[in-house]
C-alpha atoms as a PDB file:
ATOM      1  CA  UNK A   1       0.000   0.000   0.000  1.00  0.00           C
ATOM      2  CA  UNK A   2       1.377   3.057  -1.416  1.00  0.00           C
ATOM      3  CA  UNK A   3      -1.569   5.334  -1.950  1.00  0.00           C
ATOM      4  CA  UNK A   4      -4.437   4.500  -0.164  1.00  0.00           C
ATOM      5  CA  UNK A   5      -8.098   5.524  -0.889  1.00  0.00           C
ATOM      6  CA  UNK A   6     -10.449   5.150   2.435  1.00  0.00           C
ATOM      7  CA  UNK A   7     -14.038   5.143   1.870  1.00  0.00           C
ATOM      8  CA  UNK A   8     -16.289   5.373   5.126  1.00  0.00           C
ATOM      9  CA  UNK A   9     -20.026   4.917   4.901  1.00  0.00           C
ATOM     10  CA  UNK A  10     -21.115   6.754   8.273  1.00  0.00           C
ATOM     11  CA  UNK A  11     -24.450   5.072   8.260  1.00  0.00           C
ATOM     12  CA  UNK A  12     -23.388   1.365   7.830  1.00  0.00           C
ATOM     13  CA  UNK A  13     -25.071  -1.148  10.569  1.00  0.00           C
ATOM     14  CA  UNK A  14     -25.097   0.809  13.824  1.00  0.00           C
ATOM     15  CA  UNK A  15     -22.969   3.662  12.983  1.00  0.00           C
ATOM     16  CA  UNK A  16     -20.020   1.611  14.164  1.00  0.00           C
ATOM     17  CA  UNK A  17     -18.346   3.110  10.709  1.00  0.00           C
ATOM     18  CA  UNK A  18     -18.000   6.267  12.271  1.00  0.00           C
ATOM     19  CA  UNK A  19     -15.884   4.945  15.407  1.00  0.00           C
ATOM     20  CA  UNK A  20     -13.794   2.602  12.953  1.00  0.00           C
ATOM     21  CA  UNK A  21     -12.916   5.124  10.916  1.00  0.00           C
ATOM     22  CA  UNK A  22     -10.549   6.970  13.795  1.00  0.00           C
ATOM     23  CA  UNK A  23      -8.582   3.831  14.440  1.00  0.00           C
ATOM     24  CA  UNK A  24      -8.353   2.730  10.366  1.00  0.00           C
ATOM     25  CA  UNK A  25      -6.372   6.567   9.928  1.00  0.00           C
ATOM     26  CA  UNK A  26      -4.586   6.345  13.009  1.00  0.00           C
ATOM     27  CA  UNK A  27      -2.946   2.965  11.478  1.00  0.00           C
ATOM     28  CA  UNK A  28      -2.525   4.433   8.206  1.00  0.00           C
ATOM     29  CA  UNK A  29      -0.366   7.503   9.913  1.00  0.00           C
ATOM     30  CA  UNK A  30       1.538   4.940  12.168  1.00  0.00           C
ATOM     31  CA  UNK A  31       2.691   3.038   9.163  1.00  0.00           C
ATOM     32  CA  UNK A  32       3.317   6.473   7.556  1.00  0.00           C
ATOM     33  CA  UNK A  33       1.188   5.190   4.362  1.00  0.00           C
ATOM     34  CA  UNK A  34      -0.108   8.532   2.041  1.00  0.00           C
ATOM     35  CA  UNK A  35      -3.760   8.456   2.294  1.00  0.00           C
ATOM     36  CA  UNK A  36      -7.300  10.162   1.627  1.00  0.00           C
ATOM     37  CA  UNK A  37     -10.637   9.950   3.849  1.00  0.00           C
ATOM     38  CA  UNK A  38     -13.884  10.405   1.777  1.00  0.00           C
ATOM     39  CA  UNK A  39     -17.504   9.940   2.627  1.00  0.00           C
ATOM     40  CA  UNK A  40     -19.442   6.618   0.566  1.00  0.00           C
ATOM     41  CA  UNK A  41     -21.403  10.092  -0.755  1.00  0.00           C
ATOM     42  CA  UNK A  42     -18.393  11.734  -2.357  1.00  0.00           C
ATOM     43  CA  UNK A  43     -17.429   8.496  -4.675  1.00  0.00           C
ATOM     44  CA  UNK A  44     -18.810  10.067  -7.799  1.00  0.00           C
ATOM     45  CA  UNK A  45     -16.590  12.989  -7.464  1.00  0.00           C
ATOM     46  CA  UNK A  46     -13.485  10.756  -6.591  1.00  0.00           C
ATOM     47  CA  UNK A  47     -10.377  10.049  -9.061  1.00  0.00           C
ATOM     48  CA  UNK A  48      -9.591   6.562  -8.873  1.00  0.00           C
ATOM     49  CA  UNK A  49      -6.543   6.179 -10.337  1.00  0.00           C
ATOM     50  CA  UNK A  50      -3.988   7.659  -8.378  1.00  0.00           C
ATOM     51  CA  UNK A  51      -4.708   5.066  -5.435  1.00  0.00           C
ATOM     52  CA  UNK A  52      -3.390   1.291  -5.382  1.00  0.00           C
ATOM     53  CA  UNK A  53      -5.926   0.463  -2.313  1.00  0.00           C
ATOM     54  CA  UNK A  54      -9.099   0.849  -1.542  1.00  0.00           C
ATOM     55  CA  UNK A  55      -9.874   0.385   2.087  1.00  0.00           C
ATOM     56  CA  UNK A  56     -13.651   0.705   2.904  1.00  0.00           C
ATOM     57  CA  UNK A  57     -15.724   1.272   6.347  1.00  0.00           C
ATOM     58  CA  UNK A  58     -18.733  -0.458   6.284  1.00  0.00           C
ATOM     59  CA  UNK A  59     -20.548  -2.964   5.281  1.00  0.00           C
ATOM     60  CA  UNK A  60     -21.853  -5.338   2.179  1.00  0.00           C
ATOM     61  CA  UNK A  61     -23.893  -2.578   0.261  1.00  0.00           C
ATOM     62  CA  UNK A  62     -20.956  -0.387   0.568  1.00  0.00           C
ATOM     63  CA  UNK A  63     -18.710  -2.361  -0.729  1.00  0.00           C
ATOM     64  CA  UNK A  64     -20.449  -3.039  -3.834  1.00  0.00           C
ATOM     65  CA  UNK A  65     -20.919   0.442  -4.366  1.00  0.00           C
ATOM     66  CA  UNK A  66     -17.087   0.836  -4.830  1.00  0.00           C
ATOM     67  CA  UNK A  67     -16.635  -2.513  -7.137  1.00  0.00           C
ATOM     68  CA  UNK A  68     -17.384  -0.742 -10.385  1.00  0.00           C
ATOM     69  CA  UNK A  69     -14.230   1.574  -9.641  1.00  0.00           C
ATOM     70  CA  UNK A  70     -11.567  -1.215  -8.992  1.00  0.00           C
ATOM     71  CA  UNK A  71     -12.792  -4.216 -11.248  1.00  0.00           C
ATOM     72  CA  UNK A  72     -10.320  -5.196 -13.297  1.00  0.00           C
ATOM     73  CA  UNK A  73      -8.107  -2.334 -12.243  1.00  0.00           C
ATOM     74  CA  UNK A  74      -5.644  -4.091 -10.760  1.00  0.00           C
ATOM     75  CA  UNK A  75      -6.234  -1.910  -7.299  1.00  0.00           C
ATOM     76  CA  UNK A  76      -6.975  -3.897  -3.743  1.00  0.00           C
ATOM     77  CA  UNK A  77      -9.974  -3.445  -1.119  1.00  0.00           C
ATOM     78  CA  UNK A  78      -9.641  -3.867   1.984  1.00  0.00           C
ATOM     79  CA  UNK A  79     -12.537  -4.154   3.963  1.00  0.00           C
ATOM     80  CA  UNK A  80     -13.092  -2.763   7.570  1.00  0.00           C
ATOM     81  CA  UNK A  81     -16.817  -4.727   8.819  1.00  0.00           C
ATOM     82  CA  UNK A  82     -19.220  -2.543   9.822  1.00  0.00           C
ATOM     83  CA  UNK A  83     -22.561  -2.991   8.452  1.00  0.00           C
ATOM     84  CA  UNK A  84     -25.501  -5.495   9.309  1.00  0.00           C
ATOM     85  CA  UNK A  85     -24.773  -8.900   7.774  1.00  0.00           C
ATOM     86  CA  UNK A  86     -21.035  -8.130   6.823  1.00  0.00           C
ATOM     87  CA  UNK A  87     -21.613 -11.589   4.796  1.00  0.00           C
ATOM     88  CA  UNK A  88     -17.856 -11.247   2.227  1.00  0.00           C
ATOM     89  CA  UNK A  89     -16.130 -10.280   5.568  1.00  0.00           C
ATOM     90  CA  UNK A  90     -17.412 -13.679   6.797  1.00  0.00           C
ATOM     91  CA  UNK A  91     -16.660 -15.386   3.288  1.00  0.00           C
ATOM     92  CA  UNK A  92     -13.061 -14.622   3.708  1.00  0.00           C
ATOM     93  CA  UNK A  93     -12.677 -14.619   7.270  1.00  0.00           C
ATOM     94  CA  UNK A  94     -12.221 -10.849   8.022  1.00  0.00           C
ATOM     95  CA  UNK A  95     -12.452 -10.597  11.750  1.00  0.00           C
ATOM     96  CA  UNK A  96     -15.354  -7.899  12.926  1.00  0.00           C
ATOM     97  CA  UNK A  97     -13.028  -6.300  15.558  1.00  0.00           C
ATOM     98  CA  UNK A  98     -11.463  -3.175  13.655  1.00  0.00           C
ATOM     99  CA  UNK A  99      -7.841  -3.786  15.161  1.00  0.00           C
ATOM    100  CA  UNK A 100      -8.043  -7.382  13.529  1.00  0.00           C
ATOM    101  CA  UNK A 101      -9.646  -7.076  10.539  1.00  0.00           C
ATOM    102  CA  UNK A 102      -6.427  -3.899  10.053  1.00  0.00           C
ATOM    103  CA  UNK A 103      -4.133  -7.097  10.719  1.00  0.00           C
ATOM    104  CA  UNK A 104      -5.699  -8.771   7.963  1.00  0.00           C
ATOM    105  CA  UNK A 105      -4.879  -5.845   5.742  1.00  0.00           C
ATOM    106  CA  UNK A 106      -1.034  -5.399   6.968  1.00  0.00           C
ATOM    107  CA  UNK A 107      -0.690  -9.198   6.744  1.00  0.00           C
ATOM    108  CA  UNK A 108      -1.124  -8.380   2.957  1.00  0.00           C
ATOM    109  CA  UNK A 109      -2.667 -11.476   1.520  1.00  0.00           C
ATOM    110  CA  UNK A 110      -4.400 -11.042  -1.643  1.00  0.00           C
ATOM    111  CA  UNK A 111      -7.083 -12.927  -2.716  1.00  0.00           C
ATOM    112  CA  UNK A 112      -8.352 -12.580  -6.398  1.00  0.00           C
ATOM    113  CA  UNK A 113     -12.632 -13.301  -6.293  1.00  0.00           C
ATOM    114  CA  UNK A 114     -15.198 -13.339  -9.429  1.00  0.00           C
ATOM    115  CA  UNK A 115     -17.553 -10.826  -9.595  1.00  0.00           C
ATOM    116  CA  UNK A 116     -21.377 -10.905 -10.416  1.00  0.00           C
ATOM    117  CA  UNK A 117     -22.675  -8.894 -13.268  1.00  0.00           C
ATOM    118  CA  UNK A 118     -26.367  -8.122 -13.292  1.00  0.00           C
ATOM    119  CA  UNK A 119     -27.286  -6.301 -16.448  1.00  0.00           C
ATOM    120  CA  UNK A 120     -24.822  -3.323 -15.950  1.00  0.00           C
ATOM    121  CA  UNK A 121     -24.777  -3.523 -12.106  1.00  0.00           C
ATOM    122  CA  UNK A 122     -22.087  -5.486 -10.179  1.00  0.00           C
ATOM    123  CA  UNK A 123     -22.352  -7.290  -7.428  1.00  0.00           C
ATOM    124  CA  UNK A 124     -20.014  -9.005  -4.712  1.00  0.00           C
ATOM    125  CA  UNK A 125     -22.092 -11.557  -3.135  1.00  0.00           C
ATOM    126  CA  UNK A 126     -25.726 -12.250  -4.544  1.00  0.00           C
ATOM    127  CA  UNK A 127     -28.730 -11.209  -6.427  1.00  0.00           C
ATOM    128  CA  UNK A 128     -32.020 -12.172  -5.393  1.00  0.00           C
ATOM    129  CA  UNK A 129     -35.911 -12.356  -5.892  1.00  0.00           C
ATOM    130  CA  UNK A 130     -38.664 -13.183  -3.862  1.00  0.00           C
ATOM    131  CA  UNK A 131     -38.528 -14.385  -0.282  1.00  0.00           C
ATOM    132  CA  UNK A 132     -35.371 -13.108  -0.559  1.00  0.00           C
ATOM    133  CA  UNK A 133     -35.979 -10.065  -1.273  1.00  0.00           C
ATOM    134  CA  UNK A 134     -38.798  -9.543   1.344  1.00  0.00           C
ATOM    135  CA  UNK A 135     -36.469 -10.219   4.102  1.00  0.00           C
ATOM    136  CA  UNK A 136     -33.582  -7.393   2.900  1.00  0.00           C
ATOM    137  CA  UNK A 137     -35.877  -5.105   1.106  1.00  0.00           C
ATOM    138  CA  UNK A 138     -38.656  -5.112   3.757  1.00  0.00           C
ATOM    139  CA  UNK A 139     -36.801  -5.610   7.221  1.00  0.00           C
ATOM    140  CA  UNK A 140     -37.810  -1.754   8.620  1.00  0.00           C
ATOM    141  CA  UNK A 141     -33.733  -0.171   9.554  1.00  0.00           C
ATOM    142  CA  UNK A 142     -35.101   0.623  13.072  1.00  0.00           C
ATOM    143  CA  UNK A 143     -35.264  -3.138  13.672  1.00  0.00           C
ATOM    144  CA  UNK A 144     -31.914  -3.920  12.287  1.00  0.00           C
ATOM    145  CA  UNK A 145     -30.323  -0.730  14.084  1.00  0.00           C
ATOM    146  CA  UNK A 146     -32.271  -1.999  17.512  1.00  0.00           C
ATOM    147  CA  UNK A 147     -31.182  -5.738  16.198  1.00  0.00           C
ATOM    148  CA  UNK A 148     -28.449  -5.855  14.245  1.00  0.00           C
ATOM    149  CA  UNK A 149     -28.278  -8.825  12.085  1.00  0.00           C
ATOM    150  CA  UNK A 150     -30.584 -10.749  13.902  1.00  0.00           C
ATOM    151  CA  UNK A 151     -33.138  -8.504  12.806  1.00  0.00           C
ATOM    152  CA  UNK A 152     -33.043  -9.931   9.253  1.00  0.00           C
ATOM    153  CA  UNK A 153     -33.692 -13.886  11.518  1.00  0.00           C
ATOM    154  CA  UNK A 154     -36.644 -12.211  12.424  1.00  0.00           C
ATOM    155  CA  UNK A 155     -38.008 -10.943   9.516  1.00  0.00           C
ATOM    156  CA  UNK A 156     -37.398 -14.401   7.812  1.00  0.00           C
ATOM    157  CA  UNK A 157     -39.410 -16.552  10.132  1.00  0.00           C
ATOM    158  CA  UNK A 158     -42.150 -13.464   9.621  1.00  0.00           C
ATOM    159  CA  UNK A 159     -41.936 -13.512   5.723  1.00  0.00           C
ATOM    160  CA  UNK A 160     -42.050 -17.749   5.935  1.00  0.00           C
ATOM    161  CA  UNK A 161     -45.444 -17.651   7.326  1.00  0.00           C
ATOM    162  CA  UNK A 162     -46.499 -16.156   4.298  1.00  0.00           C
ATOM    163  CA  UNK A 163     -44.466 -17.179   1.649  1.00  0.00           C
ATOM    164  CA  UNK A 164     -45.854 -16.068  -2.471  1.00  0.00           C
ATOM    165  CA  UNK A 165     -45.293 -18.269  -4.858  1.00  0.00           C
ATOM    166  CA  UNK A 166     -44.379 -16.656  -9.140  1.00  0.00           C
ATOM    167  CA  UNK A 167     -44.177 -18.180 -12.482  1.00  0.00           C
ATOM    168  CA  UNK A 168     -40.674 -17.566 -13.548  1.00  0.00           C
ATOM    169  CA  UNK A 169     -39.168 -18.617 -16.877  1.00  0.00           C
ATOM    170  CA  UNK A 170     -35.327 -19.066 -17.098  1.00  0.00           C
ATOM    171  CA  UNK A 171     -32.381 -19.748 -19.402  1.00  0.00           C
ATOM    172  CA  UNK A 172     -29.000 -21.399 -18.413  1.00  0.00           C
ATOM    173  CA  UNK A 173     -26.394 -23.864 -20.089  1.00  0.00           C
ATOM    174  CA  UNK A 174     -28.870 -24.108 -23.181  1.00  0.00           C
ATOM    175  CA  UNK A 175     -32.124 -24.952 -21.377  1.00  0.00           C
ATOM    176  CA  UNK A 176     -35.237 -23.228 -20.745  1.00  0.00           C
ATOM    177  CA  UNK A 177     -37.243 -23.838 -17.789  1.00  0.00           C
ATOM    178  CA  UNK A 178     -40.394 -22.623 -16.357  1.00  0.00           C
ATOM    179  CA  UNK A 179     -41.333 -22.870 -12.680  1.00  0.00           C
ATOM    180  CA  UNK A 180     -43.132 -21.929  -9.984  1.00  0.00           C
ATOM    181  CA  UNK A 181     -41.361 -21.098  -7.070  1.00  0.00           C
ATOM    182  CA  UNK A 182     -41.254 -18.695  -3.863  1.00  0.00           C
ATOM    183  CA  UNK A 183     -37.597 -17.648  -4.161  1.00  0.00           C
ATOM    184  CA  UNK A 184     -34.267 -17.358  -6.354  1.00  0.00           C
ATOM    185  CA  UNK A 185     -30.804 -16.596  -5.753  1.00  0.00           C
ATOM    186  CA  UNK A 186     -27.725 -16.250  -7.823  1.00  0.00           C
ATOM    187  CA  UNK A 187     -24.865 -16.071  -6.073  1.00  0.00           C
ATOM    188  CA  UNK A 188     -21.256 -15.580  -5.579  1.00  0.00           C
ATOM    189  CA  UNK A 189     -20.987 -15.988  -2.281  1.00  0.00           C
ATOM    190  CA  UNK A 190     -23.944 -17.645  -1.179  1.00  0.00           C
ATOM    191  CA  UNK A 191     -23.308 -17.536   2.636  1.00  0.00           C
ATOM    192  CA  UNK A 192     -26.122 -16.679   4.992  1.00  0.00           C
ATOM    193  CA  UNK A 193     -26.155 -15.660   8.523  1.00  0.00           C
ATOM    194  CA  UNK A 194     -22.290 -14.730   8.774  1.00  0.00           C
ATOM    195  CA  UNK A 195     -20.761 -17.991   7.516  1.00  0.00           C
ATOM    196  CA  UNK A 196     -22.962 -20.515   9.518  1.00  0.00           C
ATOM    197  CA  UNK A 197     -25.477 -21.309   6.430  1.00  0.00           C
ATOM    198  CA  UNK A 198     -24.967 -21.886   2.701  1.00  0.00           C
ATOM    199  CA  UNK A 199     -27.640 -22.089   0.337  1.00  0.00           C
ATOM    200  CA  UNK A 200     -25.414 -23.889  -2.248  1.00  0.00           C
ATOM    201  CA  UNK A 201     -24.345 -27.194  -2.531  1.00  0.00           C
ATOM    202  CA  UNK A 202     -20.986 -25.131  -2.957  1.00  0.00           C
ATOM    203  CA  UNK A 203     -19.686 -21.636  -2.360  1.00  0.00           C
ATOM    204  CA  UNK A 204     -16.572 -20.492  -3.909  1.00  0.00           C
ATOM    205  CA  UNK A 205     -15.198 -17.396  -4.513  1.00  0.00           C
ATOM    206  CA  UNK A 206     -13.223 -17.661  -7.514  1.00  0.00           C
ATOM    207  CA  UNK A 207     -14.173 -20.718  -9.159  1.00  0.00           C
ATOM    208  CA  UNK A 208     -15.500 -18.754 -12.145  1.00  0.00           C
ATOM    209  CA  UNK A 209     -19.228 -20.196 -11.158  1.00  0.00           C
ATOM    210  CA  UNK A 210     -22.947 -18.730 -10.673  1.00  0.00           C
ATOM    211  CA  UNK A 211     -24.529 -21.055  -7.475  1.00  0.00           C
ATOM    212  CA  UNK A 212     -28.420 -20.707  -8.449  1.00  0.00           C
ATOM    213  CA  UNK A 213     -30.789 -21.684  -5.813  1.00  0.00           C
ATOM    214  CA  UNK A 214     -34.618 -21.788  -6.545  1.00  0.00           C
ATOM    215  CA  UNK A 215     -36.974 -22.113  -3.598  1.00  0.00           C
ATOM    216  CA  UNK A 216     -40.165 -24.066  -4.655  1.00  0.00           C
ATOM    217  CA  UNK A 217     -42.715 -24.383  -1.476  1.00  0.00           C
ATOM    218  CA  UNK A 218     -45.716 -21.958  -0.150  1.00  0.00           C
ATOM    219  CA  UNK A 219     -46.269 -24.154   2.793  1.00  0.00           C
ATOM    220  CA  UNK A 220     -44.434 -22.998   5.342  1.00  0.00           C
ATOM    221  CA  UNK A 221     -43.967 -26.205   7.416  1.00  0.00           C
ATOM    222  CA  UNK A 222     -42.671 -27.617   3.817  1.00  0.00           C
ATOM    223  CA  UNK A 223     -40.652 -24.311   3.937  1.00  0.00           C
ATOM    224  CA  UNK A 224     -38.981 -24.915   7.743  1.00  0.00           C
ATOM    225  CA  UNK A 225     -37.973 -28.717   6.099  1.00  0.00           C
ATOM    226  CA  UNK A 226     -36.568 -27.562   3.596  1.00  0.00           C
ATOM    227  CA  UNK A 227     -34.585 -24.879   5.584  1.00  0.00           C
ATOM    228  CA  UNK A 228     -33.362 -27.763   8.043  1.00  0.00           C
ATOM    229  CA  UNK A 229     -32.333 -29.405   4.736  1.00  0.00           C
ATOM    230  CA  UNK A 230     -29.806 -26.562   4.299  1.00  0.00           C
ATOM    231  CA  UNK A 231     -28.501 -25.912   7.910  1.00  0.00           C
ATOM    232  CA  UNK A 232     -27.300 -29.159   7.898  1.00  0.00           C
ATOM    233  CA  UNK A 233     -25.885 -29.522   4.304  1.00  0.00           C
ATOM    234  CA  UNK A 234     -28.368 -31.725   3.262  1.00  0.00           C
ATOM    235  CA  UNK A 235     -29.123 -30.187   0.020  1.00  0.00           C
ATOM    236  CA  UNK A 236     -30.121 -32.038  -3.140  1.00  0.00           C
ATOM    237  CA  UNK A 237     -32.283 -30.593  -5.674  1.00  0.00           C
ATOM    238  CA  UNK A 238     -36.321 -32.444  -6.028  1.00  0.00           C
ATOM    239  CA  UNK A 239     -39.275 -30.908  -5.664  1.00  0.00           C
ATOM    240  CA  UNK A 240     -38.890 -28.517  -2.756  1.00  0.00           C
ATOM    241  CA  UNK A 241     -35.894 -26.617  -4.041  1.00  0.00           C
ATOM    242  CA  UNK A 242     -32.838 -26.900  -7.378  1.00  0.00           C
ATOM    243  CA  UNK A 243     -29.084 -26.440  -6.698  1.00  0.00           C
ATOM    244  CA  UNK A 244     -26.877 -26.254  -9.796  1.00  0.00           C
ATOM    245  CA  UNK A 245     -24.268 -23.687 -11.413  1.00  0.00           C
ATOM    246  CA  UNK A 246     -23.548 -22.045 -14.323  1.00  0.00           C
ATOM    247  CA  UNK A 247     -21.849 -19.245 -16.001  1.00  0.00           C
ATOM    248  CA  UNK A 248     -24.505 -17.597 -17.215  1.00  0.00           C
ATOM    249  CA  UNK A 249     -28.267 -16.975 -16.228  1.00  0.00           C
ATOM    250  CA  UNK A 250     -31.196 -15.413 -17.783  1.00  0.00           C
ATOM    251  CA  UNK A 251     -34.771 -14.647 -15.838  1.00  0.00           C
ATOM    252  CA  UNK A 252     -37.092 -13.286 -18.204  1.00  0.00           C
ATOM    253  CA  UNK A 253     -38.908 -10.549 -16.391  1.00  0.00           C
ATOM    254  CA  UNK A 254     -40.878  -7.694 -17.116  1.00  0.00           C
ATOM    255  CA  UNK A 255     -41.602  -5.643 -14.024  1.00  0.00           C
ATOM    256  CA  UNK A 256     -39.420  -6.958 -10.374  1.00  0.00           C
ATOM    257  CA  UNK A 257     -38.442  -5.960  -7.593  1.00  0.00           C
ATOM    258  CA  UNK A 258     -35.408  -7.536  -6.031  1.00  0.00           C
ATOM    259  CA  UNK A 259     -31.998  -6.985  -4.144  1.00  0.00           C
ATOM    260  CA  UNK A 260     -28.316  -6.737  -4.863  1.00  0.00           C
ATOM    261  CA  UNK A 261     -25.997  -7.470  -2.431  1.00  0.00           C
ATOM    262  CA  UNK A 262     -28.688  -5.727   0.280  1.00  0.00           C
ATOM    263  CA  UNK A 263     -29.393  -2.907  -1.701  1.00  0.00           C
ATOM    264  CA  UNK A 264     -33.280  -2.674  -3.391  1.00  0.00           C
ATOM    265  CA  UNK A 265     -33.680  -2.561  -6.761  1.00  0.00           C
ATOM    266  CA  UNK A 266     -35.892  -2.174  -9.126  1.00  0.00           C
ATOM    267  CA  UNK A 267     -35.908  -4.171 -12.978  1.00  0.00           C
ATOM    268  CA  UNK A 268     -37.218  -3.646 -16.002  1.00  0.00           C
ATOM    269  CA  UNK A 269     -37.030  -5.861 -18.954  1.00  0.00           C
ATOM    270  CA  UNK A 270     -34.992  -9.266 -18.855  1.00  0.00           C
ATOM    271  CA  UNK A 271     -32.716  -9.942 -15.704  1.00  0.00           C
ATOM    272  CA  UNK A 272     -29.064 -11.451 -17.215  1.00  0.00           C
ATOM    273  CA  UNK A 273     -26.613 -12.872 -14.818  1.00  0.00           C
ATOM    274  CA  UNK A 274     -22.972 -13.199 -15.593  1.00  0.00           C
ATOM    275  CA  UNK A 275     -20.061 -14.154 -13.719  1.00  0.00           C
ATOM    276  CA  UNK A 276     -16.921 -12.123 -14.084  1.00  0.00           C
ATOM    277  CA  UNK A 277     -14.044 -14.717 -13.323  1.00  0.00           C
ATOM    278  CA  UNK A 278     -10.817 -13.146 -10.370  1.00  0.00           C
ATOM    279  CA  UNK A 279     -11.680  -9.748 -11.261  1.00  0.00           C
ATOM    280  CA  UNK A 280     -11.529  -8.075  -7.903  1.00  0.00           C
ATOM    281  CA  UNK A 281      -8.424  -8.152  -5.666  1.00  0.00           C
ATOM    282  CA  UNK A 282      -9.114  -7.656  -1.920  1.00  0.00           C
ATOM    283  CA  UNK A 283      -6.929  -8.833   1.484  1.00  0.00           C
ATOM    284  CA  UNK A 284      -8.201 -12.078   2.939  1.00  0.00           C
ATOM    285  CA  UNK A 285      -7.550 -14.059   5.882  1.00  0.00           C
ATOM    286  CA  UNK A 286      -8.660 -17.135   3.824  1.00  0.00           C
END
């Protein structure tokens, strides 16, 4: 780290972002590294290219916001935890305590991860629709700044109860398939509740892979099964639920709603997933 970029999202989980921040300068000035300290709100009027590193206060949403700037750049993130779920911190075993996860970043192991593209958004983690997308998009922020991440627990044994089922049609590896179902994800990292659940059969970072989960049941008993199924890695795909990968998926759509990466959004017109092999460099404890 020669030049050093630090991004600082003072809103991020519980405001912890704004106490982090003091201690990620101090350790820049102790190591006598050449830095600058923006807001997550001053990005757009930021030059990139003069820094080698990115390091970034906060959590999964604001990190994403800063991966169309560094992909394929070449340039390294670093990321301080501070939001809610803090889910890639957890992928790659970034300590929440800001003095540790700064030891991750002097250690200097760099870890090269694929990227998500979603139309012409990126994303770090996941994309998804649905039940899903109830639980990020409509867990109130009160709760999850009385709660934390245990808010989003919460909201997802609310949202089972009453679980909505769609007609989807989707395109991957040369098929088409229509279904029914209550939920989909395509992930990157498909990691839930820190690093304790995945809902894929298998979750790498950098294997140059979309992990596609589709949820199938309404009935909510069927639902809590199924979601056993998955705590304890006994996931096979029948007719609760699919698991597969692929490179490249297509959800035809014409009005959604959905998230990415935490963050609502809104889609018009066909949804196309593609996975951008190693194209992001950030320090790991992996």
């Amino acid at each position: 780290m020669k030049n050093v970029l630090v991004v600082n999202n003072p809103n991020s989980g519980r405001r912890q972002a704004l106490k982090y921040k003091k201690s990620v300068l101090k350790f820049l000035l102790w190591k006598n590294i050449k830095f600058k300290s923006i807001s997550i709100d001053e990005i757009e009027k930021t030059t990139f290219e003069e820094f080698d590193t990115v390091l970034i206060i906060g959590g999964d949403g604001t990190v994403n916001k800063i991966i169309p700037y560094v992909i394929n750049t070449g340039k390294v993130i670093g990321v301080i935890p501070s939001g809610t779920a803090n889910l890639l911190a957890a992928k790659l075993k970034i300590p929440a305590n800001v003095n540790k996860a700064l030891k991750v970043i002097e250690n200097g192991k760099v870890t090269n991860i694929d990227t998500l593209k979603i139309n012409d958004r990126f994303s770090i983690l996941r994309f998804g629709l649905g039940y899903d997308s109830d639980i990020i998009c409509k867990t109130p922020q009160s709760l999850k700044n009385r709660f934390g991440y245990f808010a989003y627990f919460l909201a997802g044994i609310l949202f089972a109860l009453r679980l909505k089922q769609k007609h989807y049609t989707i395109f991957y590896d040369d098929k088409k398939l229509s279904i029914v179902a209550t939920c989909i994800i395509a992930a990157n990292a498909s990691n839930m509740f820190r690093d304790l659940v995945s809902i894929s059969q298998k979750c790498e970072l950098d294997d140059g892979l979309l992990d596609i989960f589709i949820l199938k049941v309404k009935n909510p008993i069927m639902f809590f099964m199924e979601f056993l199924q998955i705590i304890f890695d006994r996931k096979s795909s029948g007719s609760k639920a699919m698991y597969f990968q692929t490179s490249n998926f297509i959800i035809k759509n014409d009005f959604t709603t959905g998230h990415i990466d935490g963050e609502k959004n809104k889609f018009k017109g066909n949804i196309n997933i593609t996975i951008i092999p190693k194209s992001v460099k950030i320090f790991s404890n992996n």
